[in-house]
C-alpha atoms as a PDB file:
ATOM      1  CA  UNK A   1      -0.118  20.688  -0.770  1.00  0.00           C
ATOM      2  CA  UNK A   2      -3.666  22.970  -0.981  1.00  0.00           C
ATOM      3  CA  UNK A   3      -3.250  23.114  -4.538  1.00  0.00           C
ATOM      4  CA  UNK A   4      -2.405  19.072  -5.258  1.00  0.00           C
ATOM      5  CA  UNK A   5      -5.585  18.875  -2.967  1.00  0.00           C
ATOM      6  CA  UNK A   6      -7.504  21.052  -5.143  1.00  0.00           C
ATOM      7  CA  UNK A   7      -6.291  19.595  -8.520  1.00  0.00           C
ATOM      8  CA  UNK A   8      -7.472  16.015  -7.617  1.00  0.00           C
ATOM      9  CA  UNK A   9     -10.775  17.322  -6.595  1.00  0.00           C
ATOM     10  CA  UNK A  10     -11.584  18.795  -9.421  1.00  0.00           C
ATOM     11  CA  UNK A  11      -9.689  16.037 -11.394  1.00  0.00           C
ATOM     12  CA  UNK A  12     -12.832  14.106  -9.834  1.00  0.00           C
ATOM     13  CA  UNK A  13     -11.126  12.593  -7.122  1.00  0.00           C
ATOM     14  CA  UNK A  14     -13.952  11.984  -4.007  1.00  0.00           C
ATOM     15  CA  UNK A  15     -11.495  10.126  -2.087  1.00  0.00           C
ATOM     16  CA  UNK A  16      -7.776  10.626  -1.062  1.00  0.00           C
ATOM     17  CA  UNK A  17      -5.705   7.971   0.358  1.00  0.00           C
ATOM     18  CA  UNK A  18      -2.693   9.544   2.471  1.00  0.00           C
ATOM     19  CA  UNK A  19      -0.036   7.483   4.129  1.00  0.00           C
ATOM     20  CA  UNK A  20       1.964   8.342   7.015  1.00  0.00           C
ATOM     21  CA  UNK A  21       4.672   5.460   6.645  1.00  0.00           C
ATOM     22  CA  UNK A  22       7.094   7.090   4.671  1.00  0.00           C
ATOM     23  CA  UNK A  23       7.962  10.039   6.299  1.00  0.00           C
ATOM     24  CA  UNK A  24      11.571   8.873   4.646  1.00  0.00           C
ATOM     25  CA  UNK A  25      13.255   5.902   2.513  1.00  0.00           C
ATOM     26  CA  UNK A  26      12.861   2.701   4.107  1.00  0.00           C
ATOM     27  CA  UNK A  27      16.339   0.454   3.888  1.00  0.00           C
ATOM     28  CA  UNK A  28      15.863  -1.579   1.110  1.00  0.00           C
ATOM     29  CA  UNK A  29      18.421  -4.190   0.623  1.00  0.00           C
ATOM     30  CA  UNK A  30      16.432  -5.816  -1.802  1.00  0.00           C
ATOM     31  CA  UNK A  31      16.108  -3.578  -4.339  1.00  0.00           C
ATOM     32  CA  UNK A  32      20.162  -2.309  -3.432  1.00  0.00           C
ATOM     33  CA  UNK A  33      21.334  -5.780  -4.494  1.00  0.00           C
ATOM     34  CA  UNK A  34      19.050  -5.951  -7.267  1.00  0.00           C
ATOM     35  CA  UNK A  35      20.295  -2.682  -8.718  1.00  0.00           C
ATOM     36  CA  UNK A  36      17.491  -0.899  -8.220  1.00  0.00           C
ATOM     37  CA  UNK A  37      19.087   1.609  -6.340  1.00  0.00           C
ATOM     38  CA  UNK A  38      18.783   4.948  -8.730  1.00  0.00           C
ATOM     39  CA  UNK A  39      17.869   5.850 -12.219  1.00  0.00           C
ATOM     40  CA  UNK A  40      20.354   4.915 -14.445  1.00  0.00           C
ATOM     41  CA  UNK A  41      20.125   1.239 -15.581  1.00  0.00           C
ATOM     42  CA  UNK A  42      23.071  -1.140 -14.653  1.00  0.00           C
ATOM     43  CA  UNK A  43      25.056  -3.432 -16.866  1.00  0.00           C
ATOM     44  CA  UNK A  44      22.815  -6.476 -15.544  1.00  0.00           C
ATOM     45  CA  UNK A  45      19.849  -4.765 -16.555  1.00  0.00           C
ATOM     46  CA  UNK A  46      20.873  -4.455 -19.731  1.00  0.00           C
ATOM     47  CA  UNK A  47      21.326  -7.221 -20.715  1.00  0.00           C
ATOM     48  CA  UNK A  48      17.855  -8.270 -18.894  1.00  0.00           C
ATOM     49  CA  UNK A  49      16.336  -6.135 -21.254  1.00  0.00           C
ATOM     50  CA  UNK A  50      17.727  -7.628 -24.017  1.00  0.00           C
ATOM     51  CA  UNK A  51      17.166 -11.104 -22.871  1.00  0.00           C
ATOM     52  CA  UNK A  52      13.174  -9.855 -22.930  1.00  0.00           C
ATOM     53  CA  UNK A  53      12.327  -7.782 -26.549  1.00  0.00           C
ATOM     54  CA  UNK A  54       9.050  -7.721 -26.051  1.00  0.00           C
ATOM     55  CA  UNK A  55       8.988  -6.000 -22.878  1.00  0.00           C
ATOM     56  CA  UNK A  56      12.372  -3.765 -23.554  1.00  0.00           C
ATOM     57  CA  UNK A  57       9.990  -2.518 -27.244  1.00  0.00           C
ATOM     58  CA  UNK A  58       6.872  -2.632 -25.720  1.00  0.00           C
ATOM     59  CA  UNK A  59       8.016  -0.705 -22.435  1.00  0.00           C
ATOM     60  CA  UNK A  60      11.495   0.507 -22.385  1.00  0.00           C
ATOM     61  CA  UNK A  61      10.942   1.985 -25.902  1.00  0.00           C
ATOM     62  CA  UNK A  62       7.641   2.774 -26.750  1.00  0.00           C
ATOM     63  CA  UNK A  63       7.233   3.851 -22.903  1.00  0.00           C
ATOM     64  CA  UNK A  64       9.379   7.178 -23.549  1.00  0.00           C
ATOM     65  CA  UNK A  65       9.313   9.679 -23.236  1.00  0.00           C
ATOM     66  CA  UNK A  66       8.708   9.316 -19.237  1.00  0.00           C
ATOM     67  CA  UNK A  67       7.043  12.289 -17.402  1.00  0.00           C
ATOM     68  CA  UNK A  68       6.336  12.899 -14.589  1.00  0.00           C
ATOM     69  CA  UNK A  69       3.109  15.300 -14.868  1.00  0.00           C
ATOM     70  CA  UNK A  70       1.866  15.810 -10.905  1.00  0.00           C
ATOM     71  CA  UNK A  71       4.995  17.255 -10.305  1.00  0.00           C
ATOM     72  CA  UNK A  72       6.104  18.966 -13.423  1.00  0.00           C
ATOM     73  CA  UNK A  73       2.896  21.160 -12.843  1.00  0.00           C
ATOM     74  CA  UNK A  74       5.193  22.050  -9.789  1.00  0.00           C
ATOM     75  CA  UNK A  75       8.583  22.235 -11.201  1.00  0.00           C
ATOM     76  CA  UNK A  76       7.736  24.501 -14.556  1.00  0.00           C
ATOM     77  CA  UNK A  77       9.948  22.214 -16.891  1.00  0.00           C
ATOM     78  CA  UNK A  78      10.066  18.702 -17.967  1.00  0.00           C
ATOM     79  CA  UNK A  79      12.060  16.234 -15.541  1.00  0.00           C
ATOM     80  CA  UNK A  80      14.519  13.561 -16.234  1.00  0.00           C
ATOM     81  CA  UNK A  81      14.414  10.836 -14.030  1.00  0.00           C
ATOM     82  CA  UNK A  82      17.609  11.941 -11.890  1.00  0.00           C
ATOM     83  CA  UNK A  83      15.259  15.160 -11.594  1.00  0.00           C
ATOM     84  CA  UNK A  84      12.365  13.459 -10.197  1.00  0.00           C
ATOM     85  CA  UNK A  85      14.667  11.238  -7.783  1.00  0.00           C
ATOM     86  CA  UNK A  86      15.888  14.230  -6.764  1.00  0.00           C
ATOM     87  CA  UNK A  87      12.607  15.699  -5.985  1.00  0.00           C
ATOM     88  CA  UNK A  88      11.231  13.112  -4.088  1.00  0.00           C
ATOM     89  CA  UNK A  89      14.410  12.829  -2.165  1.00  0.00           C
ATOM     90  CA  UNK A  90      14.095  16.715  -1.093  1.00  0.00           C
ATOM     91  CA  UNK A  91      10.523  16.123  -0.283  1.00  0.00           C
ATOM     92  CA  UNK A  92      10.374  13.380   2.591  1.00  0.00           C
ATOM     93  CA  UNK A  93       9.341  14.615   5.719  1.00  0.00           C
ATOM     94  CA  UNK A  94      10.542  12.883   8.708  1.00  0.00           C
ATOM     95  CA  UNK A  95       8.513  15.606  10.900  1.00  0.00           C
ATOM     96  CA  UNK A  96       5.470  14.312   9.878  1.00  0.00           C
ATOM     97  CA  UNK A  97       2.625  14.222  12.736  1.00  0.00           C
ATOM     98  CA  UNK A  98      -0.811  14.689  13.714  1.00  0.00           C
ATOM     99  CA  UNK A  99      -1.277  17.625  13.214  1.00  0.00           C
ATOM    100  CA  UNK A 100      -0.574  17.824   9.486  1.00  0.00           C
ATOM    101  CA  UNK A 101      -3.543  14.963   9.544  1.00  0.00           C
ATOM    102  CA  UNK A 102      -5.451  17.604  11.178  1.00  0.00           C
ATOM    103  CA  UNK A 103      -4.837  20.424   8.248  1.00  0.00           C
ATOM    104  CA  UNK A 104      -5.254  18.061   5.566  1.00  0.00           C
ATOM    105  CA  UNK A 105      -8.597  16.554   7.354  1.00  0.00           C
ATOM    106  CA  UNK A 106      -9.753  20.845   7.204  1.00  0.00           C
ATOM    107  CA  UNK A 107      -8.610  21.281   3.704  1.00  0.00           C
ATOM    108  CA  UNK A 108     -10.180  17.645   1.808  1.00  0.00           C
ATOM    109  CA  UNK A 109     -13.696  17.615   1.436  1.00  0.00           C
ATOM    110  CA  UNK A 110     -13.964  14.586   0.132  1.00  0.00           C
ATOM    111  CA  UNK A 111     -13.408  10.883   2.149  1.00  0.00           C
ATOM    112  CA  UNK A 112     -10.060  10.591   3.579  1.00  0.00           C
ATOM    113  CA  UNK A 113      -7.935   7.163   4.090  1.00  0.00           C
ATOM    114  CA  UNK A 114      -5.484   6.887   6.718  1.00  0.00           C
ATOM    115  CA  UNK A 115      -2.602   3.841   5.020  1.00  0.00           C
ATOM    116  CA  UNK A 116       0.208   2.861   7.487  1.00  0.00           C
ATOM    117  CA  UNK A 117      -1.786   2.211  10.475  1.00  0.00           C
ATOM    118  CA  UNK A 118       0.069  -0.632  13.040  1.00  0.00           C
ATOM    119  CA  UNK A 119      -0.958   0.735  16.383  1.00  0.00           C
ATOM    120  CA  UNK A 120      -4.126   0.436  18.196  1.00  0.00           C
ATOM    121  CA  UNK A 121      -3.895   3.923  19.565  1.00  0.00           C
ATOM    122  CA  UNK A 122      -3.118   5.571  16.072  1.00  0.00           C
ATOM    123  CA  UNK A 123      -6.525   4.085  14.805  1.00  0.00           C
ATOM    124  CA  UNK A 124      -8.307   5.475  17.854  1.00  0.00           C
ATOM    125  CA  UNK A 125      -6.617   8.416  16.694  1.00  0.00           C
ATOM    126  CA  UNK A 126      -7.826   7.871  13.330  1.00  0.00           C
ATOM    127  CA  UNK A 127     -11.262   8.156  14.387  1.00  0.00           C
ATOM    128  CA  UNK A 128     -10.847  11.744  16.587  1.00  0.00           C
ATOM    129  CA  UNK A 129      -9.548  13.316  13.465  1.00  0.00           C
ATOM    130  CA  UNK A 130     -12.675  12.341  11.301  1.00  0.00           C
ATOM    131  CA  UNK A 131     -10.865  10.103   8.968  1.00  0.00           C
ATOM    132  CA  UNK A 132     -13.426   7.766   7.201  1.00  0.00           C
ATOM    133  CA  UNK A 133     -11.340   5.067   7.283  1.00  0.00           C
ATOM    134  CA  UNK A 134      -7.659   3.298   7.939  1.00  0.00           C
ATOM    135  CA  UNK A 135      -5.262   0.807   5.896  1.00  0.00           C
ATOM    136  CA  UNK A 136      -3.745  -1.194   8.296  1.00  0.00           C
ATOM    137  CA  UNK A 137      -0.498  -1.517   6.661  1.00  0.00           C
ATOM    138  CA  UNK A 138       3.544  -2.137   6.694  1.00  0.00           C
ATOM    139  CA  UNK A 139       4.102  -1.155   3.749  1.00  0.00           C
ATOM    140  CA  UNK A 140       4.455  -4.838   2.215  1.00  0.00           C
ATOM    141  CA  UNK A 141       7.622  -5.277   5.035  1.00  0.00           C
ATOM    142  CA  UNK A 142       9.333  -2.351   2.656  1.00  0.00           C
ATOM    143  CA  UNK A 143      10.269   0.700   5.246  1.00  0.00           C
ATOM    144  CA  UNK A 144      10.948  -1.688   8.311  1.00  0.00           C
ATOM    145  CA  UNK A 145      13.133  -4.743   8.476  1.00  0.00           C
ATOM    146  CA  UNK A 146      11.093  -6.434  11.341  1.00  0.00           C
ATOM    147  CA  UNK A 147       8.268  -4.093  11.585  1.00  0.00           C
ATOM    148  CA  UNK A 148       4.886  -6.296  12.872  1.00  0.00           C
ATOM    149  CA  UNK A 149       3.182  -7.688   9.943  1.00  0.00           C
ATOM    150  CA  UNK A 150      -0.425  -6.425   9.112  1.00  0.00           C
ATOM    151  CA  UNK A 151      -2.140  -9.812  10.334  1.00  0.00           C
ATOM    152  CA  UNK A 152      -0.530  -9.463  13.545  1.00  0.00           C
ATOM    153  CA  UNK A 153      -1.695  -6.096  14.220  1.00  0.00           C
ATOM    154  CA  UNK A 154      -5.181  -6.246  12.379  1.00  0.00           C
ATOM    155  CA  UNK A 155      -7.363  -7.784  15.209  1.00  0.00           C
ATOM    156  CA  UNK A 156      -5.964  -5.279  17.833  1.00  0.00           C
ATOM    157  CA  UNK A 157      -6.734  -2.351  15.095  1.00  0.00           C
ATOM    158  CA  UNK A 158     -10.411  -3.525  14.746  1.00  0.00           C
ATOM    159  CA  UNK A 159     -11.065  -4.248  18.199  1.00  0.00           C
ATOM    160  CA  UNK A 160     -10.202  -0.791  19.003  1.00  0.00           C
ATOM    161  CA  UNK A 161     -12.045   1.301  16.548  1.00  0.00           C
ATOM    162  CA  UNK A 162     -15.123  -1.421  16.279  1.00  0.00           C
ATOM    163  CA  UNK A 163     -17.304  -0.185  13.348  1.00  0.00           C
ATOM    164  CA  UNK A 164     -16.059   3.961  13.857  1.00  0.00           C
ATOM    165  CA  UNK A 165     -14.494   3.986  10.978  1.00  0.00           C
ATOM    166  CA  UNK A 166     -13.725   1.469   7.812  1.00  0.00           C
ATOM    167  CA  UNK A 167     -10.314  -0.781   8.405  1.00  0.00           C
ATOM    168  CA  UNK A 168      -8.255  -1.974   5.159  1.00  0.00           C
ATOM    169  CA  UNK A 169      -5.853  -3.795   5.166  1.00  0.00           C
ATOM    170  CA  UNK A 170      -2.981  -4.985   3.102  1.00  0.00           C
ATOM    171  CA  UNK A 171       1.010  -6.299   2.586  1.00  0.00           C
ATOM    172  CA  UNK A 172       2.183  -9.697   2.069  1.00  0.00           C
ATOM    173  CA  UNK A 173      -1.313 -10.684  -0.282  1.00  0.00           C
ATOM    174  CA  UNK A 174      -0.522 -12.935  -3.043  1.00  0.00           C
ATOM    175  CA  UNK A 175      -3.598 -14.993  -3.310  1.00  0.00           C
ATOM    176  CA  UNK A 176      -6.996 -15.235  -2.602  1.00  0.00           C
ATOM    177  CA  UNK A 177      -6.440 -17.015   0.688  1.00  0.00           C
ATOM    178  CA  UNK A 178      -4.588 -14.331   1.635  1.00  0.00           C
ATOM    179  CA  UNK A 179      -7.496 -12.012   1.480  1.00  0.00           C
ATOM    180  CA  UNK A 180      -9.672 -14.441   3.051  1.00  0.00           C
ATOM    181  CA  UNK A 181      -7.253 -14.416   5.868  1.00  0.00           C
ATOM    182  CA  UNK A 182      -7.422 -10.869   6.488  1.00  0.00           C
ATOM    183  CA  UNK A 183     -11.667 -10.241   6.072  1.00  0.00           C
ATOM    184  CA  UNK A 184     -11.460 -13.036   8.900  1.00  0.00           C
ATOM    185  CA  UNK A 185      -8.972 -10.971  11.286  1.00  0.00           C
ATOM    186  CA  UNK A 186     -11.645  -8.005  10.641  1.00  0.00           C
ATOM    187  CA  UNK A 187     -10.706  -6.066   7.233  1.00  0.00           C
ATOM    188  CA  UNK A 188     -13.490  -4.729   5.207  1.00  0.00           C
ATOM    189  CA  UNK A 189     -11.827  -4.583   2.410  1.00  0.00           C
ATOM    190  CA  UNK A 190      -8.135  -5.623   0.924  1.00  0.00           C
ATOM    191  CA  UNK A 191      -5.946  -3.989  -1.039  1.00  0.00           C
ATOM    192  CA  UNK A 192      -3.654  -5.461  -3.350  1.00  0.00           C
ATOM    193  CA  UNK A 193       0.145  -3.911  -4.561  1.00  0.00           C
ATOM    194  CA  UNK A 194       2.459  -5.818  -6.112  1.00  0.00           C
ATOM    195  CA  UNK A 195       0.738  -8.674  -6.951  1.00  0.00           C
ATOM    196  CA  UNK A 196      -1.117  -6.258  -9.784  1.00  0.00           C
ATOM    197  CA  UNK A 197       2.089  -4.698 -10.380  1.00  0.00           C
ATOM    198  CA  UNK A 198       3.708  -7.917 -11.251  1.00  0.00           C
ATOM    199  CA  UNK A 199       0.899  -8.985 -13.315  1.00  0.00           C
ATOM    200  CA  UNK A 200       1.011  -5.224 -15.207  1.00  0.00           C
ATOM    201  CA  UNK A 201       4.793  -5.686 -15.719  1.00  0.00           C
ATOM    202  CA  UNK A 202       3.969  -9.158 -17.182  1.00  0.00           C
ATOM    203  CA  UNK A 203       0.914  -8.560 -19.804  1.00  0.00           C
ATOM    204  CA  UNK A 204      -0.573  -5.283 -19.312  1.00  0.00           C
ATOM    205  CA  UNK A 205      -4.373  -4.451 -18.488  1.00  0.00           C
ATOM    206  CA  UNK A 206      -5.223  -7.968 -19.802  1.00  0.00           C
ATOM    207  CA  UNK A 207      -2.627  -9.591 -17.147  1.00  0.00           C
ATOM    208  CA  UNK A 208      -4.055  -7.602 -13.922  1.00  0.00           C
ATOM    209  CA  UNK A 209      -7.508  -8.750 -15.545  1.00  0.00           C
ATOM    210  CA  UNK A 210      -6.340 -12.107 -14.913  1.00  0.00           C
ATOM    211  CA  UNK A 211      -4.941 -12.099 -11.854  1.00  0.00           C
ATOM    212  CA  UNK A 212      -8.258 -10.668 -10.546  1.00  0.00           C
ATOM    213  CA  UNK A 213      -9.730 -13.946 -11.964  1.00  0.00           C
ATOM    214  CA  UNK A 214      -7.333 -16.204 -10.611  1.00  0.00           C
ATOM    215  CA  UNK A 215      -7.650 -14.153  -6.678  1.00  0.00           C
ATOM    216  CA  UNK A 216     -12.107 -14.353  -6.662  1.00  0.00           C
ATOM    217  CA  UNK A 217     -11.478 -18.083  -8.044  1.00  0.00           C
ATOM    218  CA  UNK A 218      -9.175 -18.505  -5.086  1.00  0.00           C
ATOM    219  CA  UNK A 219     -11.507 -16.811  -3.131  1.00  0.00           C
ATOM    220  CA  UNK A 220     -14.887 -19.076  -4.259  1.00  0.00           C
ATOM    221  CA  UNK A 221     -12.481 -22.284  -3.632  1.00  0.00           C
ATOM    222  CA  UNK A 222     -11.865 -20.938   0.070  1.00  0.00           C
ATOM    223  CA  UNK A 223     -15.281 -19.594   1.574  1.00  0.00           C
ATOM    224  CA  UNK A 224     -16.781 -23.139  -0.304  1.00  0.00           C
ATOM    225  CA  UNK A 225     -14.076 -25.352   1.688  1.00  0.00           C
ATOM    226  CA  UNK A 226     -14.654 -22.992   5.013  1.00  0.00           C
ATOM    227  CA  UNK A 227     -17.867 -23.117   4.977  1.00  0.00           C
ATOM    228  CA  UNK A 228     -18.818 -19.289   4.131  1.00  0.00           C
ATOM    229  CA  UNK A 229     -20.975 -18.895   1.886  1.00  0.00           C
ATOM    230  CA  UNK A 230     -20.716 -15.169   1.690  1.00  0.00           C
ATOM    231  CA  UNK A 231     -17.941 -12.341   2.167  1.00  0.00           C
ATOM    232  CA  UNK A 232     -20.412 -11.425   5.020  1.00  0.00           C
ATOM    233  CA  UNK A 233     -19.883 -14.961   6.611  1.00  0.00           C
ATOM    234  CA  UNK A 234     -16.125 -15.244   6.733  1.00  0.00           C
ATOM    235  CA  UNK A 235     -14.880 -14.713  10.534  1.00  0.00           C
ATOM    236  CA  UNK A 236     -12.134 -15.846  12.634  1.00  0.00           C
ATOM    237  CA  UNK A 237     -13.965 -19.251  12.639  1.00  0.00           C
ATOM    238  CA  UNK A 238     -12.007 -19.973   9.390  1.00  0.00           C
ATOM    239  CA  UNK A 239      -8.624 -19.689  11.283  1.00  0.00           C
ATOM    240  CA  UNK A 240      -6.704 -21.638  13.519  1.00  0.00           C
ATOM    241  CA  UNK A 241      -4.692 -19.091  15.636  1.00  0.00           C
ATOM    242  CA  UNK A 242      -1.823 -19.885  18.290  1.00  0.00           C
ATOM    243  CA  UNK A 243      -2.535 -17.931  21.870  1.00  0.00           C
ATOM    244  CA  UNK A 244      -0.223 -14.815  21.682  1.00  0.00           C
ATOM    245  CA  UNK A 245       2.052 -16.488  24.391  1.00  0.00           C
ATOM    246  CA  UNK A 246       2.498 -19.851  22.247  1.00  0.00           C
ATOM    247  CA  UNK A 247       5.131 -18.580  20.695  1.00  0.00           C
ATOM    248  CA  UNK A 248       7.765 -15.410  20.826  1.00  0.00           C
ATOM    249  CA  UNK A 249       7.445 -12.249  19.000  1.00  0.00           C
ATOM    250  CA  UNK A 250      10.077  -9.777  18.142  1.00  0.00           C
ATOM    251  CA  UNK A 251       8.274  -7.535  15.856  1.00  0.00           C
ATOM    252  CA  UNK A 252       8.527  -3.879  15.979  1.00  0.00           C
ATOM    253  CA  UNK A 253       5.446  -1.769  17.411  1.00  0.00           C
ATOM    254  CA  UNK A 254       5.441   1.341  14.813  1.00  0.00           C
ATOM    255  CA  UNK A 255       3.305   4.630  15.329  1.00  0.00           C
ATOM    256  CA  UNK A 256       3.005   7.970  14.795  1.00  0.00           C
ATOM    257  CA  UNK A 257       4.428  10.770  16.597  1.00  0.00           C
ATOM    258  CA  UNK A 258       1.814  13.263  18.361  1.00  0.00           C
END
């Protein structure tokens, strides 16, 4: 871990973005009935690929050879992608706490980001370590069938850490009322995943360039119709909320262990 610390900062890297929600493989039926389940392509995606030549010449072909370069520089040899399943398999750590915040805090000079933050007191916690700032996160609904979603958990998150550190936030974004909804429940920032990822698959640089275009037009269409006329002015005022006892919750609390 010192020395993947060391290589990004002198790859440049000023800021390093750890998260603490996968300490091991969420249970993903999606991607289990999708066949997305291990390395080697299925019979269905075969013949998805060759329902879509562009993408199966343009990625599947002149994509390869795949490697895997952060880790090979651990490894000593070139990996296959059974090899690198394998790797990351061997390399979850379910005793994740924090304390191993607290060594990696000592060892990165740079800014460190805390993403996978749901509880109040894990922000709080956040902020004794000297983290610069927190993703409030679950991990787009990924590791935890039922886990409390972000928006849920964001108000309680700011409220406790106030302006101590910098709260993100993202999961379950796919437009730019979506991010207005979060900067209003107290995010300074959003972060997008697979709405990019989706536009990458799609068309490349040139499609994430347009989704960007089609989110701040989103955006401009919002604040104008709510009345902001500035990032700075969006607050809860924008929302309509129900009272916390309006209506029954059974989402899972997650946090991490001490």
């Amino acid at each position: 871990m010192r020395n993947a610390l060391e290589r990004a900062w002198a790859a440049g890297m000023k800021t390093l973005v750890f998260t603490v929600d996968m300490p091991i493989p969420g249970s993903r039926y999606r991607d289990n009935r999708s066949g997305m389940s291990g390395p080697h392509a299925t019979l269905r995606q075969y013949l998805q690929a060759c329902t879509h030549p562009r993408w199966a010449m343009n990625v599947g072909l002149a994509g390869r050879p795949l490697s895997f370069g952060n880790i090979e520089a651990y490894t000593g040899h070139k990996m296959t992608m059974d090899d690198y399943m394998g790797f990351i398999s061997n390399n979850f750590d379910p005793s994740i706490a924090w304390h191993d915040l607290e060594w990696i805090r000592d060892s990165w000079q740079g800014k460190l980001i805390i993403k996978g933050i749901l509880d109040a007191d894990d922000a709080r916690n956040a902020v004794r370590l000297g983290a610069d700032g927190i993703v409030v996160s679950n991990h787009g609904g990924r590791q935890l069938d039922g886990a409390i979603p972000t928006a849920r958990a964001l108000p309680r998150v700011v409220d406790a850490v106030g302006d101590d550190l910098t709260v993100l936030a993202d999961s379950g974004v796919r437009s730019g009322v979506d991010v207005i909804r979060l900067l209003a429940l107290g995010a300074k920032g959003v972060l997008l995943g697979r709405a990019y990822i989706y536009a990458l698959a799609a068309a490349g640089e040139a499609g994430v360039a347009h989704l960007l275009r089609l989110f701040a037009e989103d955006m401009k269409v919002t604040m104008t119709l709510t009345g902001a006329t500035s990032p700075s002015a969006i607050s809860l005022d924008c929302l309509d909320r129900l009272e916390q006892d309006q209506h029954r919750t059974h989402a899972v609390p997650v946090s991490l262990p001490a």
